[in-house]
N, C-alpha and C. Protein backbone atom coordinates (compact mmCIF):
# COMPACT_ATOMS: atom_id res chain seq x y z
N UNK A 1 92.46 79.95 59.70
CA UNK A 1 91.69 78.71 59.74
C UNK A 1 90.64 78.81 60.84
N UNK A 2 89.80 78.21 60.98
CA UNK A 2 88.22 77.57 61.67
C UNK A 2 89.02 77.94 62.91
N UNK A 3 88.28 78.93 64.33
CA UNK A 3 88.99 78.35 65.43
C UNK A 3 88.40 76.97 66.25
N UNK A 4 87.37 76.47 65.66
CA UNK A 4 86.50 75.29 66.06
C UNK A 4 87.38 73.98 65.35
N UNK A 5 88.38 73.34 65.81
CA UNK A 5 88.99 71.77 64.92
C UNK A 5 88.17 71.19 64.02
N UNK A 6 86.79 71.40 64.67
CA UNK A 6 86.22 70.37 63.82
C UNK A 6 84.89 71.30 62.96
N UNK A 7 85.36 72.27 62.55
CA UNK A 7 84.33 73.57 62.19
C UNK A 7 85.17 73.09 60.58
N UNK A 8 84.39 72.84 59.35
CA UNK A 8 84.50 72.58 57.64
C UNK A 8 85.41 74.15 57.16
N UNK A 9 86.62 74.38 56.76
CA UNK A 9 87.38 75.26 56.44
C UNK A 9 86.31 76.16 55.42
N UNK A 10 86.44 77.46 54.98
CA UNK A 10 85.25 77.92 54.25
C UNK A 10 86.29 78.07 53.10
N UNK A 11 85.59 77.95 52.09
CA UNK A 11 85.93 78.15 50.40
C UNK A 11 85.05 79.55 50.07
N UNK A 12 85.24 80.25 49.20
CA UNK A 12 84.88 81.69 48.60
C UNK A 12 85.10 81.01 46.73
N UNK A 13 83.58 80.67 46.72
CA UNK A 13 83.87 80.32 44.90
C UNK A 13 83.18 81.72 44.25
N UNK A 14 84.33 82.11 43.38
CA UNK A 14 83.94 83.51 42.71
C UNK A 14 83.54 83.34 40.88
N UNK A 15 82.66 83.10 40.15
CA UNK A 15 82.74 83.10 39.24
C UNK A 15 81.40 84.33 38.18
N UNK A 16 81.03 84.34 37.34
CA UNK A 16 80.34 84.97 37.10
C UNK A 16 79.23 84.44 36.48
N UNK A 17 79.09 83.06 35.74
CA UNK A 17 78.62 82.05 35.39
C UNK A 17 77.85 81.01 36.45
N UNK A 18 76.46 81.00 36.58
CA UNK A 18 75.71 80.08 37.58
C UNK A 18 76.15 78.59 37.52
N UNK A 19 76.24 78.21 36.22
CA UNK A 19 76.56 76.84 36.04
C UNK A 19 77.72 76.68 36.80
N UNK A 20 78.92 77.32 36.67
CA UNK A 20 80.45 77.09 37.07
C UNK A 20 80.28 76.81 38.68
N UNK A 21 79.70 77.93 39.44
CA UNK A 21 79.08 77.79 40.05
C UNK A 21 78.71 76.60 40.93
N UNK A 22 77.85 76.06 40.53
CA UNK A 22 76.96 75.27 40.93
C UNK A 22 77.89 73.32 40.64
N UNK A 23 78.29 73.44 39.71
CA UNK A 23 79.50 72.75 39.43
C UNK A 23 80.41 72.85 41.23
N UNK A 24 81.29 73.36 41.14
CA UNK A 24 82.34 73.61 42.00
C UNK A 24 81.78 73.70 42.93
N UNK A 25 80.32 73.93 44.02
CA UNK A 25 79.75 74.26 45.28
C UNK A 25 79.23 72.34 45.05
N UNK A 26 79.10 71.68 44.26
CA UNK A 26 78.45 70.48 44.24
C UNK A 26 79.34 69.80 44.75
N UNK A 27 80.73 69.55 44.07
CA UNK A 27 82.03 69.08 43.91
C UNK A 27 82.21 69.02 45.57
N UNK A 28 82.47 70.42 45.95
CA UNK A 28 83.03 70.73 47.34
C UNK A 28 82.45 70.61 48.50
N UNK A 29 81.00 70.80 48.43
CA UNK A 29 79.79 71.00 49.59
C UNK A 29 80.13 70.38 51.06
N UNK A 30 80.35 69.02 50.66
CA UNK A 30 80.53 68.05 51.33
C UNK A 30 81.58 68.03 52.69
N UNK A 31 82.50 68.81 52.35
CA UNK A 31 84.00 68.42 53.23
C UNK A 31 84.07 70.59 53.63
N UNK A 32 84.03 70.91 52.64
CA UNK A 32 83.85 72.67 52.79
C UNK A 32 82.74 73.17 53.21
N UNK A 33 82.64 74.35 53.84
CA UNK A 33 81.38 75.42 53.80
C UNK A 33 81.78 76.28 52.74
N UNK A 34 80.98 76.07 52.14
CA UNK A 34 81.08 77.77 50.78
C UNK A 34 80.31 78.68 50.73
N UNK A 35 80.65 80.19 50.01
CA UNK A 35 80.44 81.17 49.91
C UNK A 35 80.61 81.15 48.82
N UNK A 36 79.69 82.31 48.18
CA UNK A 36 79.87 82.66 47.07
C UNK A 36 79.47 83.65 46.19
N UNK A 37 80.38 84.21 45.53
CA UNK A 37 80.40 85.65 44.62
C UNK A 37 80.07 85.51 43.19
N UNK A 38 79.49 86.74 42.41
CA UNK A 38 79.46 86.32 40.90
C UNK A 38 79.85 87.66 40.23
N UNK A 39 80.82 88.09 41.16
CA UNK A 39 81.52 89.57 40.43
C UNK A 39 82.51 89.87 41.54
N UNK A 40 83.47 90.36 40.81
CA UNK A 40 84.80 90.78 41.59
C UNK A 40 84.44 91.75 42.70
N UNK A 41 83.41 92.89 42.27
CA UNK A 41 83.21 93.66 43.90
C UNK A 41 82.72 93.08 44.68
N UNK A 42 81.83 91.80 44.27
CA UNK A 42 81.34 91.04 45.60
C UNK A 42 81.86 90.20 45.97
N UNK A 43 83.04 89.59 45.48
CA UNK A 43 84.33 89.22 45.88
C UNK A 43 84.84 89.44 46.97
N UNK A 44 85.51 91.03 46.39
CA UNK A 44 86.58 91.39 47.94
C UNK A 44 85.42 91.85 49.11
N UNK A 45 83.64 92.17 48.88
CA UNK A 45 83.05 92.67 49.71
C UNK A 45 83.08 90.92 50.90
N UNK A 46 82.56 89.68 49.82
CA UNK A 46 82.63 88.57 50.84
C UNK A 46 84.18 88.21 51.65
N UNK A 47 85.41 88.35 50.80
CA UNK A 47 86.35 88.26 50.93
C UNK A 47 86.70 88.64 52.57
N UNK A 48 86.47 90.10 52.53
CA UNK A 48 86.75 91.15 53.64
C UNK A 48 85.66 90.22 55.07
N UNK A 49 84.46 89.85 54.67
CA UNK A 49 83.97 89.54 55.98
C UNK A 49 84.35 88.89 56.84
N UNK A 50 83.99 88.71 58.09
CA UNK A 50 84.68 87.68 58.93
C UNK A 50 83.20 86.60 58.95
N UNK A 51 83.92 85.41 59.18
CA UNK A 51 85.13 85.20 59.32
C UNK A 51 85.62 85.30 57.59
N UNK A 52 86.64 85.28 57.65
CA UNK A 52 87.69 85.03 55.94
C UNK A 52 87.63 84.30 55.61
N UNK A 53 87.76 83.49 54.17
CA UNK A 53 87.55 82.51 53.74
C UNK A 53 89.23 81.78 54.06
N UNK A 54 89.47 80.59 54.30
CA UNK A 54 90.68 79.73 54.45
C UNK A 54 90.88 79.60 52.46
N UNK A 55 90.51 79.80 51.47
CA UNK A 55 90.41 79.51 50.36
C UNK A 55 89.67 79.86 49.38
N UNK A 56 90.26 80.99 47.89
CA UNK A 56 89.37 81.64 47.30
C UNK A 56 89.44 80.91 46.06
N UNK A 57 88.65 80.29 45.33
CA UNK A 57 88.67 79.83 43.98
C UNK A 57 88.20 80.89 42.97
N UNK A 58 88.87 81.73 42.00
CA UNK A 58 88.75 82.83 41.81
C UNK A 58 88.84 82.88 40.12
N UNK A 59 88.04 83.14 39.34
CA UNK A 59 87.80 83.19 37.67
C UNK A 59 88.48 84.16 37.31
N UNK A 60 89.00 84.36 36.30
CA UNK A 60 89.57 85.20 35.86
C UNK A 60 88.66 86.25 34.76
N UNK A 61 87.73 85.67 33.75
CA UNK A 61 87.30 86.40 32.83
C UNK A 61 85.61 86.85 33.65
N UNK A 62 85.87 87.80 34.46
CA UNK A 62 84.52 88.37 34.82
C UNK A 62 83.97 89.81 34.42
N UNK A 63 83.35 90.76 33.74
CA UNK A 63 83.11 91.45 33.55
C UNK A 63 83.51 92.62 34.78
N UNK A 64 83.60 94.23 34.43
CA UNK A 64 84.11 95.54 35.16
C UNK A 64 85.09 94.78 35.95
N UNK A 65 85.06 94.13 36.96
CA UNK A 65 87.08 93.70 37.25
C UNK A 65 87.16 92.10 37.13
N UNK A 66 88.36 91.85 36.43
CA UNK A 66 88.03 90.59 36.18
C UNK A 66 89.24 89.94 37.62
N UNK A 67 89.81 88.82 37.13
CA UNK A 67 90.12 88.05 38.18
C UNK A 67 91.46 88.44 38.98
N UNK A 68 92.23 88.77 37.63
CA UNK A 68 93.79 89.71 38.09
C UNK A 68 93.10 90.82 38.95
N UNK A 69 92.69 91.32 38.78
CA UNK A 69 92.67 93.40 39.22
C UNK A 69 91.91 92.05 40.50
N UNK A 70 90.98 91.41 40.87
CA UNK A 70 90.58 91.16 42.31
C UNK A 70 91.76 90.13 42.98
N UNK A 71 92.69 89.69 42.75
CA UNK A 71 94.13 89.25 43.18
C UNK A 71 94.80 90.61 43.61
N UNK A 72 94.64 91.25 42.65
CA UNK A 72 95.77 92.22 43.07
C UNK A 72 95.38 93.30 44.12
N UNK A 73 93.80 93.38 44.09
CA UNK A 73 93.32 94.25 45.56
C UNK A 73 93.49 93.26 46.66
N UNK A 74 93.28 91.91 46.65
CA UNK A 74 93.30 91.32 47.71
C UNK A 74 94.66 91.61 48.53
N UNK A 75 95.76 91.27 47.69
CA UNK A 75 97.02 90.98 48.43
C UNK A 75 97.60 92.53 48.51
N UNK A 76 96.99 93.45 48.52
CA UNK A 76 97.25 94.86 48.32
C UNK A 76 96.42 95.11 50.18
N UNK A 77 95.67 93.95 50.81
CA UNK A 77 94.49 94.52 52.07
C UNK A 77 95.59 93.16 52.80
N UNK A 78 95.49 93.97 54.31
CA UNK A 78 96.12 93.00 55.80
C UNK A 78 95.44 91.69 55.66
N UNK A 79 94.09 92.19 55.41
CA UNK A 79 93.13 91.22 56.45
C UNK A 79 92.99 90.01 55.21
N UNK A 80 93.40 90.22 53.55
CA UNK A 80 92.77 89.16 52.88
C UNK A 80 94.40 88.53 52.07
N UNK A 81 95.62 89.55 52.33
CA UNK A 81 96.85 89.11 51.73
C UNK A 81 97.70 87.79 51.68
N UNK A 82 96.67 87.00 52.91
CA UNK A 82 97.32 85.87 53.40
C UNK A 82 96.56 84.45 52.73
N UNK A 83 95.59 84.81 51.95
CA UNK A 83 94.34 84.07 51.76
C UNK A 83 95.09 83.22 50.45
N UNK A 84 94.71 81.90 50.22
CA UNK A 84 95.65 81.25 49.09
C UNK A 84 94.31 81.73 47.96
N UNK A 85 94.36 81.90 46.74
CA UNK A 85 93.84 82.09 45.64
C UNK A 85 94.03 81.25 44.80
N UNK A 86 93.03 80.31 44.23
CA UNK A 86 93.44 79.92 43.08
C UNK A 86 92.79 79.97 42.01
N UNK A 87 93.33 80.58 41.08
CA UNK A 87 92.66 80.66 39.68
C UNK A 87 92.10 79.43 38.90
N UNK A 88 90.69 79.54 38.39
CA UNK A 88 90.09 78.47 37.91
C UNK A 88 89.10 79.06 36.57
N UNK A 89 90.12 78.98 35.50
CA UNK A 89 90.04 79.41 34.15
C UNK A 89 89.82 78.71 33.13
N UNK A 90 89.47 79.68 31.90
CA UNK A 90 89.49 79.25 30.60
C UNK A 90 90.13 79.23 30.19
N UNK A 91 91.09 80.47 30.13
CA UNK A 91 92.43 81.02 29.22
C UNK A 91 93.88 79.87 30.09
N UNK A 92 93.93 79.70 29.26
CA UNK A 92 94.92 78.68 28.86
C UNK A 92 96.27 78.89 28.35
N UNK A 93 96.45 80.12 27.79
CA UNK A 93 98.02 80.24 27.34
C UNK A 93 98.98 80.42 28.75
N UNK A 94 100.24 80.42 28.24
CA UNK A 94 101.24 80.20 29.31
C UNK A 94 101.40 81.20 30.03
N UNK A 95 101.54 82.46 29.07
CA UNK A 95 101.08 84.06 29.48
C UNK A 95 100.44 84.06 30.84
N UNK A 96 99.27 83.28 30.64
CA UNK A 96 98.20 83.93 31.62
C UNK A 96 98.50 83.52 32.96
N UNK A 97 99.28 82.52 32.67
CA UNK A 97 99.38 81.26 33.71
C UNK A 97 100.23 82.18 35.06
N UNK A 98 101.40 82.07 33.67
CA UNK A 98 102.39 83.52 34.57
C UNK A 98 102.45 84.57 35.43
N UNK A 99 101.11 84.90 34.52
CA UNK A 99 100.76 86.68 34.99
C UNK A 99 99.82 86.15 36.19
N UNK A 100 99.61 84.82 36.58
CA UNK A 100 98.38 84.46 37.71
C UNK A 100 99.40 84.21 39.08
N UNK A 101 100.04 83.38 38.92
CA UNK A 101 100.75 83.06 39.83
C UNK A 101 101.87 84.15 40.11
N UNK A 102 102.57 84.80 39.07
CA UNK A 102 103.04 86.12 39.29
C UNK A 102 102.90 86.95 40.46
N UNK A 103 101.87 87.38 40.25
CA UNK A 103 100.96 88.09 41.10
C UNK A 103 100.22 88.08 42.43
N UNK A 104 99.92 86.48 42.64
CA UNK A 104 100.05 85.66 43.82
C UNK A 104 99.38 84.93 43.97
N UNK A 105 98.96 84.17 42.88
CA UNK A 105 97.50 82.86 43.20
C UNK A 105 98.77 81.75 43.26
N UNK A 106 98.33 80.59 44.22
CA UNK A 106 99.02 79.39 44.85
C UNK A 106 99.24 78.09 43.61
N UNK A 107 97.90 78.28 42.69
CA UNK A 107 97.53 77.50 41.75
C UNK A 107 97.16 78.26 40.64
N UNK A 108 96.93 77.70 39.53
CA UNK A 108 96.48 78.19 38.28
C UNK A 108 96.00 76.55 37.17
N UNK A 109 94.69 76.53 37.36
CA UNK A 109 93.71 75.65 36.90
C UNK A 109 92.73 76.26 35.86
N UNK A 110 92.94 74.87 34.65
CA UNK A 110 92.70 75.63 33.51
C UNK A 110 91.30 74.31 33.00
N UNK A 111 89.88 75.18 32.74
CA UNK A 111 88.61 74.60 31.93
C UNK A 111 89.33 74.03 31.09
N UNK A 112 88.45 72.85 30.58
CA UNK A 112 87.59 72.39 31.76
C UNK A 112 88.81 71.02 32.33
N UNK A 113 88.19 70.89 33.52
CA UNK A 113 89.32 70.49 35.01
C UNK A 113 88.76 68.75 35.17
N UNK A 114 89.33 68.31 35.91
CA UNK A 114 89.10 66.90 36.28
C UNK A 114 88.43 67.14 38.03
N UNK A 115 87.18 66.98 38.56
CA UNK A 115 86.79 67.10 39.24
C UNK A 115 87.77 66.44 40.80
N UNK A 116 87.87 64.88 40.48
CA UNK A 116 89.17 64.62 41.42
C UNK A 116 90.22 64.98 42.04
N UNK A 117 90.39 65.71 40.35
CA UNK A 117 92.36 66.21 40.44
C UNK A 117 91.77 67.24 41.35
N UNK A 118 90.63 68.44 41.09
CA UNK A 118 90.60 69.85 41.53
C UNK A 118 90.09 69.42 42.92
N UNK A 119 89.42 68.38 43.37
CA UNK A 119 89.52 68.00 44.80
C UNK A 119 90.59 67.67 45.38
N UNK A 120 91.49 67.32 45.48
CA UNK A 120 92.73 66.90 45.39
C UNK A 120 93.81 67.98 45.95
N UNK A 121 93.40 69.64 44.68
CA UNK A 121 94.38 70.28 45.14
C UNK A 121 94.48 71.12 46.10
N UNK A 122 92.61 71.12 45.62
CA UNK A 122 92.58 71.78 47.37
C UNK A 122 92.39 71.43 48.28
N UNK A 123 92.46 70.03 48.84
CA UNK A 123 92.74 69.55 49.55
C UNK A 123 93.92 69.78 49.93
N UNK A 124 94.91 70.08 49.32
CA UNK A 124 96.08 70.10 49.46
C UNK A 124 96.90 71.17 49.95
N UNK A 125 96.00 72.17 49.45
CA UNK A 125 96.49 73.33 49.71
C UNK A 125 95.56 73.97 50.96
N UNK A 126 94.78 73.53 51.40
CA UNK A 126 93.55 73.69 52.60
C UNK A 126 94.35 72.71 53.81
N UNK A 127 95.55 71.78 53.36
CA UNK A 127 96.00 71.37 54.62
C UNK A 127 97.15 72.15 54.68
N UNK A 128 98.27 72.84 53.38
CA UNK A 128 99.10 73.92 53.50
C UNK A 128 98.73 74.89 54.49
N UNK A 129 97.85 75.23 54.32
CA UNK A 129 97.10 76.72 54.78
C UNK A 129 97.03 76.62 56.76
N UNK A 130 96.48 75.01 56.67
CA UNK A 130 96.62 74.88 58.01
C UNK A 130 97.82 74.84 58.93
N UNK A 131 98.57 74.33 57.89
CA UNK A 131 99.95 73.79 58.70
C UNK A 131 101.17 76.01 59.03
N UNK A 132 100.81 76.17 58.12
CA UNK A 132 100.91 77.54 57.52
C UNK A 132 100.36 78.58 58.55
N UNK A 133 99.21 78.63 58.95
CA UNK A 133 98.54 78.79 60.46
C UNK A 133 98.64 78.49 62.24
N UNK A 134 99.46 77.04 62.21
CA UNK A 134 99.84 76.93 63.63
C UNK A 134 101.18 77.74 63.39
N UNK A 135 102.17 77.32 62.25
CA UNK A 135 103.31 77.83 62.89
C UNK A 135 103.68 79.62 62.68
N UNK A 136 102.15 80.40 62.62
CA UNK A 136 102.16 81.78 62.35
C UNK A 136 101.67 82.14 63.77
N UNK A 137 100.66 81.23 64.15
CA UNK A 137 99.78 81.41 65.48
C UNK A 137 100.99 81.06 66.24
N UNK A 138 101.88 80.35 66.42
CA UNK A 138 102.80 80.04 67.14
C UNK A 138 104.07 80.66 67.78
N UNK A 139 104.35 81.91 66.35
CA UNK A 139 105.09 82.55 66.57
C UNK A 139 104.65 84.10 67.02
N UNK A 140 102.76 84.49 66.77
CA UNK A 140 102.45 85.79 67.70
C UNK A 140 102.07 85.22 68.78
N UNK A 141 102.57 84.64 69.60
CA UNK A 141 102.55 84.03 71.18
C UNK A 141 103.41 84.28 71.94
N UNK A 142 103.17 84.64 72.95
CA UNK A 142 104.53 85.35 74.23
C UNK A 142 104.95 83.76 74.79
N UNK A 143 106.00 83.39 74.98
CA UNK A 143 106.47 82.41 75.13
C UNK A 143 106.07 82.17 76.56
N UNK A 144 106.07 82.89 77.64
CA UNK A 144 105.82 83.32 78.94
C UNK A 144 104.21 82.84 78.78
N UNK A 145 103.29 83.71 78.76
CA UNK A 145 101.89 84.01 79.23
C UNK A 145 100.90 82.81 78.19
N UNK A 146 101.91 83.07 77.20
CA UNK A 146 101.11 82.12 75.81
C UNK A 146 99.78 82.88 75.47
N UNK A 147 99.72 84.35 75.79
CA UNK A 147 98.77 84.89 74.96
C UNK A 147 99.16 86.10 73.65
N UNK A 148 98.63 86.59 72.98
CA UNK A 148 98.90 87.16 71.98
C UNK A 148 100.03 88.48 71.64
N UNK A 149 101.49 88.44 71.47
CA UNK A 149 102.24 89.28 71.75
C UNK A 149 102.17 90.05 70.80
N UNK A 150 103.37 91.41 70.42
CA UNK A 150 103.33 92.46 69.93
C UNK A 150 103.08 92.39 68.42
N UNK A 151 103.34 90.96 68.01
CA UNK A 151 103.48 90.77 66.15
C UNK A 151 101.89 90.78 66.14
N UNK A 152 101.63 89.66 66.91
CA UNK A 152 99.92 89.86 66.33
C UNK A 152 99.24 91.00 66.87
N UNK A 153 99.27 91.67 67.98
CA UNK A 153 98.83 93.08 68.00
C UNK A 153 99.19 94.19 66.70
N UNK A 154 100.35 94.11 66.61
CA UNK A 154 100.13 94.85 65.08
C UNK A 154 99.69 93.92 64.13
N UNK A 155 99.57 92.75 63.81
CA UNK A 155 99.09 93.09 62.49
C UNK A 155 97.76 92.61 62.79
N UNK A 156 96.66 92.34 63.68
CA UNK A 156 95.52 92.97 64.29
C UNK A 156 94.48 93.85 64.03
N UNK A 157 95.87 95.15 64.41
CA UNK A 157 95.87 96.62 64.63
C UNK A 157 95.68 97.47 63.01
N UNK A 158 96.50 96.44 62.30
CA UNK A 158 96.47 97.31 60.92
C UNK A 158 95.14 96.38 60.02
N UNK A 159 94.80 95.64 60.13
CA UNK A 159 93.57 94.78 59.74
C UNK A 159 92.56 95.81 60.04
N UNK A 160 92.49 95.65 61.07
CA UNK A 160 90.96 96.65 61.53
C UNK A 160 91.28 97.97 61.50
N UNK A 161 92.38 98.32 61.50
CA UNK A 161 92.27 99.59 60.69
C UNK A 161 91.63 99.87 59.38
N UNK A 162 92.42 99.26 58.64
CA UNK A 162 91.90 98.99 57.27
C UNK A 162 90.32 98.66 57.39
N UNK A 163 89.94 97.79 57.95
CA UNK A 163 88.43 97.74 58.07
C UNK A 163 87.49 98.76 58.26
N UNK A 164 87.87 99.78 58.94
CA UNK A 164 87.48 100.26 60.23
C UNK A 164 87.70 101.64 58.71
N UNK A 165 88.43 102.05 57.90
CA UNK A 165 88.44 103.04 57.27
C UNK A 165 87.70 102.60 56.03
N UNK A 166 87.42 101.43 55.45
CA UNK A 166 87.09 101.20 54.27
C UNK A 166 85.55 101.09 55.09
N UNK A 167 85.12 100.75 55.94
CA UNK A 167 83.30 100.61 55.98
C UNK A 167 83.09 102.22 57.49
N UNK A 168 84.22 103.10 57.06
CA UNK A 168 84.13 104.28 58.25
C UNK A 168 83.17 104.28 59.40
N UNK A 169 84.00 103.07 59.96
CA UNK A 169 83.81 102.74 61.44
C UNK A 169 84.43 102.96 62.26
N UNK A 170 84.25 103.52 63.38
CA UNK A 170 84.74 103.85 64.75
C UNK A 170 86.27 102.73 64.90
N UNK A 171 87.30 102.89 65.89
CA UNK A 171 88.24 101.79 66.30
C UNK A 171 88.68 102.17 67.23
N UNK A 172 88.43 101.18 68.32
CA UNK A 172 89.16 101.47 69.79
C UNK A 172 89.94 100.87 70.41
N UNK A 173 90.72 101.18 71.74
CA UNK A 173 92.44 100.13 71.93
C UNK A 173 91.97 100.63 73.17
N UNK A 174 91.85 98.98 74.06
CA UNK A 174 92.13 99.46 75.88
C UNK A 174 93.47 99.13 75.78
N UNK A 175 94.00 99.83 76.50
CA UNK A 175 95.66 99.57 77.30
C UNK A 175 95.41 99.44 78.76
N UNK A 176 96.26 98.35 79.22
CA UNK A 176 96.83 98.21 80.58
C UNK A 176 97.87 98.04 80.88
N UNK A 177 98.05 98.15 82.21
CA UNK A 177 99.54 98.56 82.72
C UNK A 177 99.47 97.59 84.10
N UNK A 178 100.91 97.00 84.44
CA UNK A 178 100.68 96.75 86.08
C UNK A 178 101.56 97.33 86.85
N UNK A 179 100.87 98.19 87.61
CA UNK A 179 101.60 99.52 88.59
C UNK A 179 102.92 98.40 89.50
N UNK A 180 104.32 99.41 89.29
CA UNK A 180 104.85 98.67 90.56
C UNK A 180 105.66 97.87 90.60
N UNK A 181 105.11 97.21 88.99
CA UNK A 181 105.48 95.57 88.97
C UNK A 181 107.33 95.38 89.25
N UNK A 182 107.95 96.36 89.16
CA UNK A 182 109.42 96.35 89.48
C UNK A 182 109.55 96.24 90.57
N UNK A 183 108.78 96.91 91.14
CA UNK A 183 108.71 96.53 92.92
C UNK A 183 108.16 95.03 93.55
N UNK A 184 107.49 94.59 92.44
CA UNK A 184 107.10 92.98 92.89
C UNK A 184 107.93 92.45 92.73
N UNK A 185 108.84 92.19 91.44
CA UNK A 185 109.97 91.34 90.95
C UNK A 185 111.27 91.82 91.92
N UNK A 186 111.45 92.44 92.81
CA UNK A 186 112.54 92.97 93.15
C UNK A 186 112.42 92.34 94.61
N UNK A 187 111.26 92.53 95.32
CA UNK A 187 110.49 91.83 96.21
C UNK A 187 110.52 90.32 96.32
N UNK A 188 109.93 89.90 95.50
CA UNK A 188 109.51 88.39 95.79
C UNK A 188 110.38 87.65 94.11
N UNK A 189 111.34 88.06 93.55
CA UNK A 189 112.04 87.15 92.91
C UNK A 189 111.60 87.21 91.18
N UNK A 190 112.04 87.01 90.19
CA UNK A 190 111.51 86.80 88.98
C UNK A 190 111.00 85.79 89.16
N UNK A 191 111.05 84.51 89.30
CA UNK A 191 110.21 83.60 89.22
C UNK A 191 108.79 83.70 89.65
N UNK A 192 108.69 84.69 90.95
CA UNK A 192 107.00 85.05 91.42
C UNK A 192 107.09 86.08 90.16
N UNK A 193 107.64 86.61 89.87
CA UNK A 193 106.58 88.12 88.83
C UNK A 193 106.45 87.27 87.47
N UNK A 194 107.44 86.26 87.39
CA UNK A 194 106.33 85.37 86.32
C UNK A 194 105.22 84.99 86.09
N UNK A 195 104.98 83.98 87.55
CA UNK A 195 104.05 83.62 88.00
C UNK A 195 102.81 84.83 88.09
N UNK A 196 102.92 85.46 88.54
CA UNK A 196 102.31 87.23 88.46
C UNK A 196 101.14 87.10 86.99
N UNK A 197 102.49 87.09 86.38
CA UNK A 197 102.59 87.99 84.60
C UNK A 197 101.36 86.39 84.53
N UNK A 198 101.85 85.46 84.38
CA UNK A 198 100.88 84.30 84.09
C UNK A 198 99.19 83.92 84.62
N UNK A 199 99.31 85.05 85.77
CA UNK A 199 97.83 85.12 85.74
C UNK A 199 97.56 86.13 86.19
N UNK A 200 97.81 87.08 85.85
CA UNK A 200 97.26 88.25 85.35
C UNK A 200 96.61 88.24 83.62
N UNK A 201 97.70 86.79 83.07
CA UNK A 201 97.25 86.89 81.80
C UNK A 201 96.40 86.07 81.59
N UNK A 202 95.79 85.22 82.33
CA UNK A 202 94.92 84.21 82.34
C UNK A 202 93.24 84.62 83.03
């Protein structure tokens, strides 16, 4: 999510059709910032940028990859696996429905839609996403320092990896250390090498 509270969550509308398009960016404009794709490679190319979209509204019938095969690269990458998807289709049988959510879209919305209802759900699922976000941000936090511990360093670490090999870019890691520090805590008490650890991390 936005690290700004009051920064409009971004939407990623993917379709291949201008009208659909222009429809769904009208609908949403207002309350969202949108982005937008009109083919599956420019999909996962907007997908991948930073910042990420909080929400992909994603077609299914698009020409060379259609909407499945760009679900299934997404949640296959670190950096876009977490992203809610929801399919916003023509095809209509139960089949499809299956094989959508199967696979990992949150929703499965079928042409033509009730403009309300489809405000509605993502609304709904754009406050999931948030709530879904503190208590992820909450748990890569050192309980101590309250800055970013070993869970979110790896999965970080494997994001920009992945980045960093798919656009073959350079990737670098400072490490630090504090010399001694057994000799401080042994010295002046755990409670000072807390205190220490707490602003050193600040």
């Amino acid at each position: 999510m936005r690290n700004n509270i009051n920064e409009k969550p971004l939407i990623l509308i993917v379709d291949d059709t201008p009208m659909n398009i222009r429809i769904l960016g009208t609908a949403l404009q207002d309350e969202y910032q949108i982005r937008v794709a009109t083919s599956g490679e420019e999909a996962l190319e907007m997908a991948t940028k930073l910042p990420v979209p909080d929400l992909i509204l994603l077609d299914i019938m698009m020409p060379e990859m259609n909407g499945f095969q760009v679900l299934e690269v997404l949640k296959s990458l670190p950096e876009t696996k977490e992203i809610p998807v929801i399919f916003i289709t023509a095809l209509s049988k139960e089949a499809d429905e299956e094989k959508g959510l199967k696979i990992g879209a949150i929703d499965y919305i079928t042409k033509p839609y009730s403009i309300p209802v489809l405000k509605a759900r993502v609304k709904n699922h754009i406050e999931l996403k948030k709530l879904r976000d503190v208590i992820k941000e909450n748990s890569m936090l050192d309980g101590l320092t309250k800055i970013p511990n070993k869970n979110k360093f790896n999965e970080i670490l494997e994001a920009e990896w992945s980045r960093a090999r798919r656009y073959e870019e350079e990737l670098s890691v400072l490490m630090l250390d504090l010399d001694v520090f057994k000799i401080y805590n042994d010295t002046y008490g755990h409670l000072e090498g807390d205190e220490c650890l707490k602003m050193v991390a600040y």
